[in-house]
Protein backbone atom coordinates (compact mmCIF):
# COMPACT_ATOMS: atom_id res chain seq x y z
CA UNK A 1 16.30 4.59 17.94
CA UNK A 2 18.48 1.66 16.63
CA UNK A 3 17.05 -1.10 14.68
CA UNK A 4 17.37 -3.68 17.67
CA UNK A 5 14.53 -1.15 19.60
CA UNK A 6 12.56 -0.91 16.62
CA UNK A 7 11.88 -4.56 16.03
CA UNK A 8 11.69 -4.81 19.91
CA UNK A 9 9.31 -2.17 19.57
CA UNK A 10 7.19 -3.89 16.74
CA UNK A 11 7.17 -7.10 18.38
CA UNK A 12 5.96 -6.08 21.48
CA UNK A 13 3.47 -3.76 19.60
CA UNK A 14 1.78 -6.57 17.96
CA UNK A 15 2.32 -8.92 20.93
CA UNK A 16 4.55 -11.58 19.35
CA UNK A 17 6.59 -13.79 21.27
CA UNK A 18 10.15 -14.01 20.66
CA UNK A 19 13.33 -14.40 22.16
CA UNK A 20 16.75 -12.41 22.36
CA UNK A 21 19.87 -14.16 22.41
CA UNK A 22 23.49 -12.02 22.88
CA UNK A 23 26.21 -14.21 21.78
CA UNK A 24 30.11 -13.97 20.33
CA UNK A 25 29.91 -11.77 16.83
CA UNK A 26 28.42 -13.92 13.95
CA UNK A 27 29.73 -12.30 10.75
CA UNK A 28 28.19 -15.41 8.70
CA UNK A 29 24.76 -17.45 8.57
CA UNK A 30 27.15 -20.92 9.23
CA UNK A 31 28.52 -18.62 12.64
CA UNK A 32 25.56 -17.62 13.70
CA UNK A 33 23.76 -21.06 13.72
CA UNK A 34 26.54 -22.71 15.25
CA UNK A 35 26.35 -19.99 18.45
CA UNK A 36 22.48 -20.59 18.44
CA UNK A 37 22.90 -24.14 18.52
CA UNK A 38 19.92 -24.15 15.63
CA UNK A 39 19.96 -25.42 12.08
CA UNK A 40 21.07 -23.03 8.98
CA UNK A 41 17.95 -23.67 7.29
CA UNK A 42 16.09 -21.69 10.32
CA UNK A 43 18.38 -18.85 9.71
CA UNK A 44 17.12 -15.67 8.00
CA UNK A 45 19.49 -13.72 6.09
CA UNK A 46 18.31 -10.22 4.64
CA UNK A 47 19.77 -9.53 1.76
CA UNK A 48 20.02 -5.81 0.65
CA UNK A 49 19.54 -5.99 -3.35
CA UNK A 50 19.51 -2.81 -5.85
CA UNK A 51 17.17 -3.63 -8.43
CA UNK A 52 17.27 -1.10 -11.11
CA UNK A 53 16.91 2.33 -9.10
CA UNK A 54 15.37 0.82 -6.10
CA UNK A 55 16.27 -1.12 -3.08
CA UNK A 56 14.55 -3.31 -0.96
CA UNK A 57 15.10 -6.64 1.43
CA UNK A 58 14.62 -9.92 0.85
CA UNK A 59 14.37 -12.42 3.26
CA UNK A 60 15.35 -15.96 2.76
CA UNK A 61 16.69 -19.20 4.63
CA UNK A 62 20.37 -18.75 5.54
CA UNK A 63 20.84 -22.21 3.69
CA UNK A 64 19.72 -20.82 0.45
CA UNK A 65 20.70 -18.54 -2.56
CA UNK A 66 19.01 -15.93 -3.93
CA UNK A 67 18.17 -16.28 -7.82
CA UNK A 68 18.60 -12.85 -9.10
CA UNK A 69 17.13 -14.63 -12.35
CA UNK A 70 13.44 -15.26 -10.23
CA UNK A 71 13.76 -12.03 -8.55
CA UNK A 72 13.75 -10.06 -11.31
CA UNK A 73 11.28 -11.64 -13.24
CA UNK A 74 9.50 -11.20 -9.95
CA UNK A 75 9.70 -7.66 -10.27
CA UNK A 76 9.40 -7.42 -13.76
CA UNK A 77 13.14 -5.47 -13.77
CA UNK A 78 16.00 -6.30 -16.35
CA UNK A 79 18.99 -5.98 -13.36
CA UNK A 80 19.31 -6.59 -9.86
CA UNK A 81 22.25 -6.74 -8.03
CA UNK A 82 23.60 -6.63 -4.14
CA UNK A 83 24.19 -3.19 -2.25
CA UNK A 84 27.64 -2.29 -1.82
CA UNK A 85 28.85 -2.27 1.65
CA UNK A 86 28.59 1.64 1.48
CA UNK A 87 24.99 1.49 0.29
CA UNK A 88 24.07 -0.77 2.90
CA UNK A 89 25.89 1.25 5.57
CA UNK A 90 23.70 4.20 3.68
CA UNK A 91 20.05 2.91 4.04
CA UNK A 92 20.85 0.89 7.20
CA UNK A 93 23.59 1.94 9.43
CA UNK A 94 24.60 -1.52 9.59
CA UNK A 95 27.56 -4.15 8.87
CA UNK A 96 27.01 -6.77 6.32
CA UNK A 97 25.65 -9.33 8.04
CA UNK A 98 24.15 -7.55 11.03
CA UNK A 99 20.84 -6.64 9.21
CA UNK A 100 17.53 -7.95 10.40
CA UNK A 101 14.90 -9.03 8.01
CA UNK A 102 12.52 -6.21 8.53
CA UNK A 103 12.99 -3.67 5.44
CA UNK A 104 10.08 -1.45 6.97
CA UNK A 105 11.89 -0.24 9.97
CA UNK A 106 14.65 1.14 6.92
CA UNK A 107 11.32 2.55 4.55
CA UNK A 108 12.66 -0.49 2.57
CA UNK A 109 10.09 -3.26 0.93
CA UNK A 110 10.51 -6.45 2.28
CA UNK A 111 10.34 -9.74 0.44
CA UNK A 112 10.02 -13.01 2.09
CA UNK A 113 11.36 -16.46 0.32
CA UNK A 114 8.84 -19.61 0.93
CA UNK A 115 11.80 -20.91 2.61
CA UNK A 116 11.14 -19.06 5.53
CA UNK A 117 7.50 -19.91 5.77
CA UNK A 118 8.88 -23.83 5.76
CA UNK A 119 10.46 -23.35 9.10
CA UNK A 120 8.49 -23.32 12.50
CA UNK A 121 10.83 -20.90 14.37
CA UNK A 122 13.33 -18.45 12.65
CA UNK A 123 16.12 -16.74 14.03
CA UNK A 124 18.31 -14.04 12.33
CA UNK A 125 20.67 -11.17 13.40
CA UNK A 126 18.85 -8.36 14.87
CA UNK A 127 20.94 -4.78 13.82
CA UNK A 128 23.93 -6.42 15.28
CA UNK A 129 26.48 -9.34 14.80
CA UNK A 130 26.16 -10.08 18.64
CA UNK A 131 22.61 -10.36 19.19
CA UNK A 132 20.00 -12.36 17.43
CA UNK A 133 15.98 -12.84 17.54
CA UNK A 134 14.22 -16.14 17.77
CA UNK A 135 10.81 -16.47 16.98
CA UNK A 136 7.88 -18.46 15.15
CA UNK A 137 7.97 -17.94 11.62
CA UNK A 138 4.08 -17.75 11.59
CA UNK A 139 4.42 -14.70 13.29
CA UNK A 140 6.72 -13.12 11.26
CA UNK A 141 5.03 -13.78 8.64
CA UNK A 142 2.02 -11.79 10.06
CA UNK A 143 4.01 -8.76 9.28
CA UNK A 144 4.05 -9.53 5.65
CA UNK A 145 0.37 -10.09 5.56
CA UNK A 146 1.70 -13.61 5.27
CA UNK A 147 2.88 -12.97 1.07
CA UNK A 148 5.75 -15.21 0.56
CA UNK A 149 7.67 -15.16 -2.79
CA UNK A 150 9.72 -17.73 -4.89
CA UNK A 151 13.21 -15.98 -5.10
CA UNK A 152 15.54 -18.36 -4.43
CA UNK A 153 17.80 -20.94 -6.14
């Protein structure tokens, strides 16, 4: 199953709304907001980081930065650093750019930047640079058991 069908899957499992948008190929957060007509702050970008010897996903508003500084004092580890494109392509199957903010349908951990609690609806790319998700941040945050993390600049 390809990540697009899994989330499908999980939303529709837990009975969240959302909506699926197809669009030209968005290889950056500015792209994609401009084809969704929506602002960059409700973008979420999921950013595969190596910290140490693990990986996981964290979430965060398409306008912001990640603070590999907070992060890693988050996770009590000395380095931290992006995945390669080949690691990515590794745990993910996927282009930079094209991965969707759910680390669990990768057996990845998954954390979420407050910024993405401040917006009412998010929208990121779902597994592909041509389709994206829309949906209410409350509810996406129900997947997290709602634990949001201060991880940005």
């Amino acid at each position: 199953m390809i990540p697009f069908e899994k989330i499908i899957q999980l939303l529709e499992e837990k009975k969240l709304d959302y909506k699926v948008f197809k669009h030209e190929p968005t290889p950056t957060s500015e792209d994609s907001a401009r084809v969704r007509n929506c602002s960059l702050d409700s973008g979420v970008k999921a950013l595969v980081i190596k910290a140490e010897n693990k990986f996981l996903i964290c979430a965060i508003s398409a306008s912001k930065r990640l603070s590999h500084k907070k992060l890693q004092s988050l996770l009590q580890k000395k380095k931290s650093r992006f995945a390669t494109a080949e690691e990515l392509f590794e745990l993910t199957e996927l282009k930079p750019g094209a991965v969707p903010p759910f680390g669990l349908i990768f057996n990845l951990p998954t954390l979420v930047d407050n910024s993405v609690k401040e917006q009412e609806i998010i929208n990121f790319n779902a597994g592909d640079l041509c389709v994206s998700i829309s949906m209410q941040s409350k509810d996406y945050l129900t997947l997290f058991h709602s634990i949001t993390h201060d991880i940005t600049e």
